[in-house]
Structure formats: structure tokens, C-alpha cells
C-alpha atoms as a PDB file:
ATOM      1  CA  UNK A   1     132.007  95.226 150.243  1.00  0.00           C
ATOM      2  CA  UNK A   2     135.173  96.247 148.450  1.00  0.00           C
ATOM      3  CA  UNK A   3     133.802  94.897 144.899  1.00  0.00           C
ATOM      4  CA  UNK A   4     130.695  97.441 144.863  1.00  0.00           C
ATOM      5  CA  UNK A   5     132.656 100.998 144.432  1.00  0.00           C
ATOM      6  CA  UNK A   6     134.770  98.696 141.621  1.00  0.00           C
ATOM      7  CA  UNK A   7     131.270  97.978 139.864  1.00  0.00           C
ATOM      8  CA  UNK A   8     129.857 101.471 140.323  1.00  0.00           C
ATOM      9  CA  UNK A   9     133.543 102.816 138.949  1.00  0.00           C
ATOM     10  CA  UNK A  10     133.210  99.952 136.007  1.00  0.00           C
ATOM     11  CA  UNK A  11     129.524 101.125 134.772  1.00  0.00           C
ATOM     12  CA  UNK A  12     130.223 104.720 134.756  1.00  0.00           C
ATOM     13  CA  UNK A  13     133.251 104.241 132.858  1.00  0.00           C
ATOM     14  CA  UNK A  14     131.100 101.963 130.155  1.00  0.00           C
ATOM     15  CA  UNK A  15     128.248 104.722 130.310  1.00  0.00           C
ATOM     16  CA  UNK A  16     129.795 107.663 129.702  1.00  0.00           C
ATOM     17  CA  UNK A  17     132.107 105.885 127.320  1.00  0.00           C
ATOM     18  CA  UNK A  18     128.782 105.363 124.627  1.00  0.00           C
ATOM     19  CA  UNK A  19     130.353 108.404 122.595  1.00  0.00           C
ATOM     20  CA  UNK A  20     133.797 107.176 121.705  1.00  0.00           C
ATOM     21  CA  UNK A  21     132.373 104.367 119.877  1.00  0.00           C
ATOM     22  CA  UNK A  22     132.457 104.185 115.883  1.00  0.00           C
ATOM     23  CA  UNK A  23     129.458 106.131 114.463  1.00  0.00           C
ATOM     24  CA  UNK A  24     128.024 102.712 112.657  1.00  0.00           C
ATOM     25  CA  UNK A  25     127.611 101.423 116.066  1.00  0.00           C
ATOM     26  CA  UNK A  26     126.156 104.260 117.555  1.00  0.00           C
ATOM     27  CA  UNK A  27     121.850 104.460 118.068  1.00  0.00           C
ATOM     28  CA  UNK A  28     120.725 106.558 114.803  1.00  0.00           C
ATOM     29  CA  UNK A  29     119.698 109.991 116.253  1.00  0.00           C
ATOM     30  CA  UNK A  30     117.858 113.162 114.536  1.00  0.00           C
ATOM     31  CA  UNK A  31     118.390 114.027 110.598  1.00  0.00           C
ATOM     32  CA  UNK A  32     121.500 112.357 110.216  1.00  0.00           C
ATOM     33  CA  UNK A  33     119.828 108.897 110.385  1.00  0.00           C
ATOM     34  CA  UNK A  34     117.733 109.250 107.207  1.00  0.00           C
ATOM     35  CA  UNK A  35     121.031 109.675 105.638  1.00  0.00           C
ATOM     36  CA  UNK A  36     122.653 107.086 103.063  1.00  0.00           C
ATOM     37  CA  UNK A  37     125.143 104.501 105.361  1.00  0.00           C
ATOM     38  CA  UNK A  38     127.136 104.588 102.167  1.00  0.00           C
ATOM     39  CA  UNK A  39     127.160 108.339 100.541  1.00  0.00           C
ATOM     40  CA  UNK A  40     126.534 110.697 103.497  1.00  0.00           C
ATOM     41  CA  UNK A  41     125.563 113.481 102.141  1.00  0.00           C
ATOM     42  CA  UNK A  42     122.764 112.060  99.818  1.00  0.00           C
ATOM     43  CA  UNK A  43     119.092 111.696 101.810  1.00  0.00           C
ATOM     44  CA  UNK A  44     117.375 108.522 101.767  1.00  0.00           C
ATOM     45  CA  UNK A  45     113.636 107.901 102.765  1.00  0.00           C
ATOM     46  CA  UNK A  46     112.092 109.264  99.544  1.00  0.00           C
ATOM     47  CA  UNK A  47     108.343 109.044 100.234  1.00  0.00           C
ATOM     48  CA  UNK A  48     106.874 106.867  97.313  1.00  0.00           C
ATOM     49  CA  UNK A  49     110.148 104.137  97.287  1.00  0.00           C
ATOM     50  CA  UNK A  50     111.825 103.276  94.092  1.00  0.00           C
ATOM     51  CA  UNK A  51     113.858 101.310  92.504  1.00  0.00           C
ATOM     52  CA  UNK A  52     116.330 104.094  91.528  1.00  0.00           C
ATOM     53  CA  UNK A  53     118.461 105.128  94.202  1.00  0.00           C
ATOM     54  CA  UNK A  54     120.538 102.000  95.180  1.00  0.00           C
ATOM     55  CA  UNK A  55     122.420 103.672  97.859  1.00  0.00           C
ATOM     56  CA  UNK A  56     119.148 104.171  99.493  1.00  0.00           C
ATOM     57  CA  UNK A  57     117.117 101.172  98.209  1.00  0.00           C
ATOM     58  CA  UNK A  58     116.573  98.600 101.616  1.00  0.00           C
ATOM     59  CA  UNK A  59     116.328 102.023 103.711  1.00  0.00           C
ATOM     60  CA  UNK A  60     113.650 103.522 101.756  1.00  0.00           C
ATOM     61  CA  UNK A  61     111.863 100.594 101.288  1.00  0.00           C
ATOM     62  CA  UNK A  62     112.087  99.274 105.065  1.00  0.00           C
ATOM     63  CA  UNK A  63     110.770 102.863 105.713  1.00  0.00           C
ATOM     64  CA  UNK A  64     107.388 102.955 103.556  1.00  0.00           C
ATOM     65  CA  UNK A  65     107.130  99.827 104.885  1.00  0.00           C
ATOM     66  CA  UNK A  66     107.039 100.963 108.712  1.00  0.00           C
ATOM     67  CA  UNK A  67     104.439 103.923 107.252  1.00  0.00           C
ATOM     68  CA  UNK A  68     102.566 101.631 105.896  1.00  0.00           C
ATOM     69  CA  UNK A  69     101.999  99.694 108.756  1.00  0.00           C
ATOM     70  CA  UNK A  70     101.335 102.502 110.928  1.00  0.00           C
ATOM     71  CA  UNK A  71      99.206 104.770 108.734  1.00  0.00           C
ATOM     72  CA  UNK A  72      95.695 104.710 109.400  1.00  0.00           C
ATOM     73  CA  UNK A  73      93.119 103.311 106.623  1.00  0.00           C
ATOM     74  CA  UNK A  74      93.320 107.287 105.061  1.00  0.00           C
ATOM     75  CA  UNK A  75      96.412 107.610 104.871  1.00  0.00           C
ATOM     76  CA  UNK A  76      96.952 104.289 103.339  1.00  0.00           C
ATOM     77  CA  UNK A  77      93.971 104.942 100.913  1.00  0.00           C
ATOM     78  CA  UNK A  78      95.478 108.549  99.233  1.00  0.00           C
ATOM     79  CA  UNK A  79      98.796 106.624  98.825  1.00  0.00           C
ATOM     80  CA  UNK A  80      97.255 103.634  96.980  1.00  0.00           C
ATOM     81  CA  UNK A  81      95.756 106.461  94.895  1.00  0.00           C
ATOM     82  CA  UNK A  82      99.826 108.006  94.144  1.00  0.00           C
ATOM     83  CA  UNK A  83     100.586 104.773  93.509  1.00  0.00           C
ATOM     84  CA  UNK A  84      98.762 104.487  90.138  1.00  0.00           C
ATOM     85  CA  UNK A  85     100.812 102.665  87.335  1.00  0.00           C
ATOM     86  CA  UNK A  86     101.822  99.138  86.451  1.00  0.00           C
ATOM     87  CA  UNK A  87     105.410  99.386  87.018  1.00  0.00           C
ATOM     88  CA  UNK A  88     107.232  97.056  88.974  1.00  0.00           C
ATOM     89  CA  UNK A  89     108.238  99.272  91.581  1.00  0.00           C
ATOM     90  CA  UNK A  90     104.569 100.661  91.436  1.00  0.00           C
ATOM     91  CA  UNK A  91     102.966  97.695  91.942  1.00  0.00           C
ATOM     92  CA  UNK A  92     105.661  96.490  94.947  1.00  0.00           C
ATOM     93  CA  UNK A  93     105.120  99.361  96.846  1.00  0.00           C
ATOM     94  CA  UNK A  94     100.948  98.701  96.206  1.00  0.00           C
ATOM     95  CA  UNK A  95     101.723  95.259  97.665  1.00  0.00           C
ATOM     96  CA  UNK A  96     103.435  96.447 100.847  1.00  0.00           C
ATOM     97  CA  UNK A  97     100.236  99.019 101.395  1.00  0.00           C
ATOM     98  CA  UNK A  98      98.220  96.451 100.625  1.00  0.00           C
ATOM     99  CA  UNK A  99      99.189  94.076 103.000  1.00  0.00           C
ATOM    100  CA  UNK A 100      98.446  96.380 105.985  1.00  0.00           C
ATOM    101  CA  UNK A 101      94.407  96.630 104.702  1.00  0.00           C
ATOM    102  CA  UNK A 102      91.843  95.145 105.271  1.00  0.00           C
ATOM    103  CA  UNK A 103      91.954  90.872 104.705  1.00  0.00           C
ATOM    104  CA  UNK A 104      90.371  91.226 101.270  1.00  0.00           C
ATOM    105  CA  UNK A 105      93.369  93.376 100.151  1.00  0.00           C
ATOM    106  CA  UNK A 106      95.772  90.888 101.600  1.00  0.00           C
ATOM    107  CA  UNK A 107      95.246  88.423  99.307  1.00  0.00           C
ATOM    108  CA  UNK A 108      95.552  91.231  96.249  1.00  0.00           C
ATOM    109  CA  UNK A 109      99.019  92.141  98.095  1.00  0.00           C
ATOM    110  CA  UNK A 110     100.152  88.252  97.637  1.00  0.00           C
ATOM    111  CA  UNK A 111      99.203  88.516  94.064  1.00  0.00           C
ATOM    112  CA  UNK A 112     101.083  91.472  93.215  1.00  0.00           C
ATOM    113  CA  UNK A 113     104.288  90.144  96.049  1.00  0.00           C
ATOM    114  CA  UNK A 114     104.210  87.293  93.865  1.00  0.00           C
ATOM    115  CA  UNK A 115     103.976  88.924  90.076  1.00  0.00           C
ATOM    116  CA  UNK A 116     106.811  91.452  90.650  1.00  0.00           C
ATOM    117  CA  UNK A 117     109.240  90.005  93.390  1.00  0.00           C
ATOM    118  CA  UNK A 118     111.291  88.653  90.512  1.00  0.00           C
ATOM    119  CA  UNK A 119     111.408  92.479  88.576  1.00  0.00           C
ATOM    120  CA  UNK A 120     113.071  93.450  91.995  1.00  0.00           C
ATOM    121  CA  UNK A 121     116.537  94.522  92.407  1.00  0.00           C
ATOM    122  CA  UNK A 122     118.763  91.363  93.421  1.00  0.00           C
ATOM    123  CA  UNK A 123     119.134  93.319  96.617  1.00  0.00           C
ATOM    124  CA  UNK A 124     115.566  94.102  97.673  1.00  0.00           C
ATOM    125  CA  UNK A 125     114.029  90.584  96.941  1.00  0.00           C
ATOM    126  CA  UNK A 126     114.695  89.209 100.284  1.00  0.00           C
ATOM    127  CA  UNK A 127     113.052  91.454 102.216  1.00  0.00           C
ATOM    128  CA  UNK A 128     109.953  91.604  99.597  1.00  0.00           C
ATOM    129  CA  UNK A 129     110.402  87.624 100.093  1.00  0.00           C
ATOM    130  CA  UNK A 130     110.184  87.973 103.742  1.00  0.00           C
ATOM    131  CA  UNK A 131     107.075  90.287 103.723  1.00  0.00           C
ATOM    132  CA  UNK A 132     105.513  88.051 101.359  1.00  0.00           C
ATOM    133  CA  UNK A 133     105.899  85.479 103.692  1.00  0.00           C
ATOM    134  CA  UNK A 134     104.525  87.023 106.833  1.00  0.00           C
ATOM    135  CA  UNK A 135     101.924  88.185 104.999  1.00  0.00           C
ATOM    136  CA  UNK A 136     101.326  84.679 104.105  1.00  0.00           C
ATOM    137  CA  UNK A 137     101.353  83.623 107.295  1.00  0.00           C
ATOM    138  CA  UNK A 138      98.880  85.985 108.637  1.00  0.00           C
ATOM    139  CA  UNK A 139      96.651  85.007 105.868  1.00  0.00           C
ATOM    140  CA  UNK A 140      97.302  81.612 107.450  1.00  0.00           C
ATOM    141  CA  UNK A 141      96.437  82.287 110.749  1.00  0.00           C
ATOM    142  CA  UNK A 142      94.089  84.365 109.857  1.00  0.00           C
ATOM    143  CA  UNK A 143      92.247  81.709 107.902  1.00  0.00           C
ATOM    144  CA  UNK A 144      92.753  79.324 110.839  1.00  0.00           C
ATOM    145  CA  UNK A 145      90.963  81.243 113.273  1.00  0.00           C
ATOM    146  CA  UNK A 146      87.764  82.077 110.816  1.00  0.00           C
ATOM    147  CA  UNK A 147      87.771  77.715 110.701  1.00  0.00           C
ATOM    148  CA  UNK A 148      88.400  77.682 114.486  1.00  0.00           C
ATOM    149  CA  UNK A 149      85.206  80.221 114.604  1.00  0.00           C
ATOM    150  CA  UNK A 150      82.452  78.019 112.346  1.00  0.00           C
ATOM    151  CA  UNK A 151      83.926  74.934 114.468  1.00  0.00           C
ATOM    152  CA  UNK A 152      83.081  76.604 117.428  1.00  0.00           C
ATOM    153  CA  UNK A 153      79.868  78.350 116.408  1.00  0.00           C
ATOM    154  CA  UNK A 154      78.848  74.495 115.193  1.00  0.00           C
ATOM    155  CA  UNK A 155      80.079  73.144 118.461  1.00  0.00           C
ATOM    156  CA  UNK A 156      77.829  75.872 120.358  1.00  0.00           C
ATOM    157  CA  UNK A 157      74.799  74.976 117.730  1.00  0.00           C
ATOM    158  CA  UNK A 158      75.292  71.362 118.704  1.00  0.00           C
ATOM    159  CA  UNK A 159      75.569  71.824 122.205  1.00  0.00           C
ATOM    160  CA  UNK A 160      72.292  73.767 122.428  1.00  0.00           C
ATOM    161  CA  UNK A 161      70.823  70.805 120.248  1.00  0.00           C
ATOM    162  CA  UNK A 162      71.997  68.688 122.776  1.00  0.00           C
ATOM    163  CA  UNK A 163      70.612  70.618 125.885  1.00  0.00           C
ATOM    164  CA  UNK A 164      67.193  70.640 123.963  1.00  0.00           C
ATOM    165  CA  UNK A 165      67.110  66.871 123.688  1.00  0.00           C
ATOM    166  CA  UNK A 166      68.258  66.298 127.505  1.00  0.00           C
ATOM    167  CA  UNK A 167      65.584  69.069 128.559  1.00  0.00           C
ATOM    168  CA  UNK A 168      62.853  66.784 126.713  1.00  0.00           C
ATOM    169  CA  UNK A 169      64.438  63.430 128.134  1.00  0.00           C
ATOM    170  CA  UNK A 170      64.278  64.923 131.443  1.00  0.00           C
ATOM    171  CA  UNK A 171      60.601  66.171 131.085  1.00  0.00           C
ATOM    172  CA  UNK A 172      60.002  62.705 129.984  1.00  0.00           C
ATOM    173  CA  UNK A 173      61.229  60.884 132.593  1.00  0.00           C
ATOM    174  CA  UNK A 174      59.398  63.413 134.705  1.00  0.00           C
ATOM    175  CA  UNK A 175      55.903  62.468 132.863  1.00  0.00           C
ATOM    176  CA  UNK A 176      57.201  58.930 133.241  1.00  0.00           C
ATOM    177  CA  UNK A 177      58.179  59.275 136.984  1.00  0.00           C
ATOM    178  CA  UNK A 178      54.625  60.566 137.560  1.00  0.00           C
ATOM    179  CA  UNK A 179      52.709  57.867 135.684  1.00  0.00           C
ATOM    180  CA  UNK A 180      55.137  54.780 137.669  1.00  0.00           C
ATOM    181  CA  UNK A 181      53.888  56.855 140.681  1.00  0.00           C
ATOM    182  CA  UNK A 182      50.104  57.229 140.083  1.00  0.00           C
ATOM    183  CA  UNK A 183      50.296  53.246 138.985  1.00  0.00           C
ATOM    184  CA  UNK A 184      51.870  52.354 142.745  1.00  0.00           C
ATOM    185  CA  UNK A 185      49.292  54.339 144.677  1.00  0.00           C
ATOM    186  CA  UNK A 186      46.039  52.744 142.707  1.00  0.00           C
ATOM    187  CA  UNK A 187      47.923  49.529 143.709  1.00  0.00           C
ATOM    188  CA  UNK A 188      48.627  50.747 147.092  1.00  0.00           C
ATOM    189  CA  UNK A 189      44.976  51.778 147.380  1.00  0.00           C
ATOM    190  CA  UNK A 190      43.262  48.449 145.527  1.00  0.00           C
END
């Protein structure tokens, strides 16, 4: 009984310790989080990303990446339409909104991924790498389940083939049954 005032005393002390740690380890809260980790007083999370800023380059990337994901098929459609130009950067960031479309516009978004992931900035090209690979793998999977669909949809098309077929053995055997029958009561009867 003597430990549990020592473990209450022991997680207040670590709770209400959270704001003496160093500010890189603390949770990112309010406006301050957008800034650069590097050059505080410069913004990052510009809204088209670019490959200008390198302060802010993986932050404002990693964002448009988490819009794109979450915007809606509107939203996603006016910012394809800002995103007009064959520049690398243009075409990247037409990738990553691509890839949260429809499965017709994933495989444009691998095309483009692919094209322009070398004209990336040596420090942006793994995480285009990465998303190119999920994105590969949902194609994948997604792939894998439209072949797991036809198998099953044949399956089910055989299966009914199959109950037709034992339906008309049945009703033969029936037919058969009857005829055996009728033959054994003439005999019967004779």
C-alpha cells in the first residue's frame, strides 16, 4: 500500500513536467507549427508546394500531401486546374493529387511519379519514392481484388451451372424412380 502515493507522486511529477522539455520535443501546437524547424521566423506550408523554399521543402510537401488526401473530389479538381504547367514541380504536385482520384487517375499519377522523381530535389525524392510506392501498391491491391471479383463472379456463374445440372439429374432420377415403380406394380399385378 505504501508504493501507490509513490506512483501517484511519480506521474504528477512526469505530467506536469511536459513543459520543461526542449521545444523540438514538444507536440506542435497553433501557428507556430507551420513554422520552418530551421529559420523560425520564415512560414512554411505554401499552398501549391515548390521546389523553392528548401527550408520548408519536406514540410510543405508532406502538407499538400495530407490536403490532398483529405480534400474532397472538388477540391482536388480546382487544384489540378492551378496546377497547369509542365514543370517538374508542377507535374509532382499533379502526381500527389492524382493519386488520391479516382483509379483511372492513379495510374496517370505513377506516370508522372515516375517521369519527374529524378528532377526532384536530392532531399524530397524519398518521400516522392515512398508515395510512389504506396500508390503502387494500392494499384496492386486494387488490381487484386477486381481479379478476386471475376473469379468469384465465375465461381458464382459456375455454381449456378452446377445447381441447374443437379436440379435436372434430380428430376431425372425422379422420372426414372417413377418409371422403375410403374414397371414393379404391372409385375406385381401380372
Amino acid at each position: 500500500m505504501t508504493a501507490r502515493p509513490w506512483l501517484m507522486c511519480l506521474a504528477t511529477a512526469l505530467l506536469a513536467g511536459c513543459q520543461y522539455l526542449p521545444e523540438q520535443l514538444q507536440l506542435p501546437s497553433g501557428p507556430s507549427s507551420q513554422q520552418s524547424p530551421s529559420n523560425g521566423s520564415s512560414l512554411c506550408q505554401a499552398e501549391l508546394p515548390d521546389f523553392d523554399n528548401e527550408s520548408c521543402l519536406l514540410h510543405d510537401w508532406v502538407a499538400f500531401g495530407l490536403a490532398s488526401q483529405r480534400g474532397d473530389q472538388a477540391w482536388r479538381e480546382a487544384t489540378l486546374t492551378r496546377l497547369e504547367g509542365e514543370s517538374n514541380e508542377r507535374r509532382l504536385a499533379r502526381a500527389v493529387l492524382l493519386a488520391w482520384g479516382n483509379r483511372l487517375q492513379w495510374n496517370l499519377a505513377s506516370e508522372l511519379y515516375k517521369a519527374d522523381l529524378h528532377a526532384a530535389p536530392a532531399d524530397l525524392q524519398p518521400l516522392v519514392r515512398y508515395w510512389l510506392n504506396e500508390l503502387e501498391g494500392r494499384r496492386r491491391r486494387a488490381g487484386q481484388l477486381a481479379e478476386s471479383r471475376i473469379e468469384r463472379e465465375a465461381a458464382v456463374e459456375e455454381n449456378a451451372a452446377l445447381t441447374e445440372e443437379l436440379e435436372a439429374l434430380a428430376e431425372k432420377l425422379e422420372q426414372l424412380t417413377a418409371i422403375e415403380q410403374s414397371i414393379n406394380l404391372r409385375q406385381q399385378n401380372e
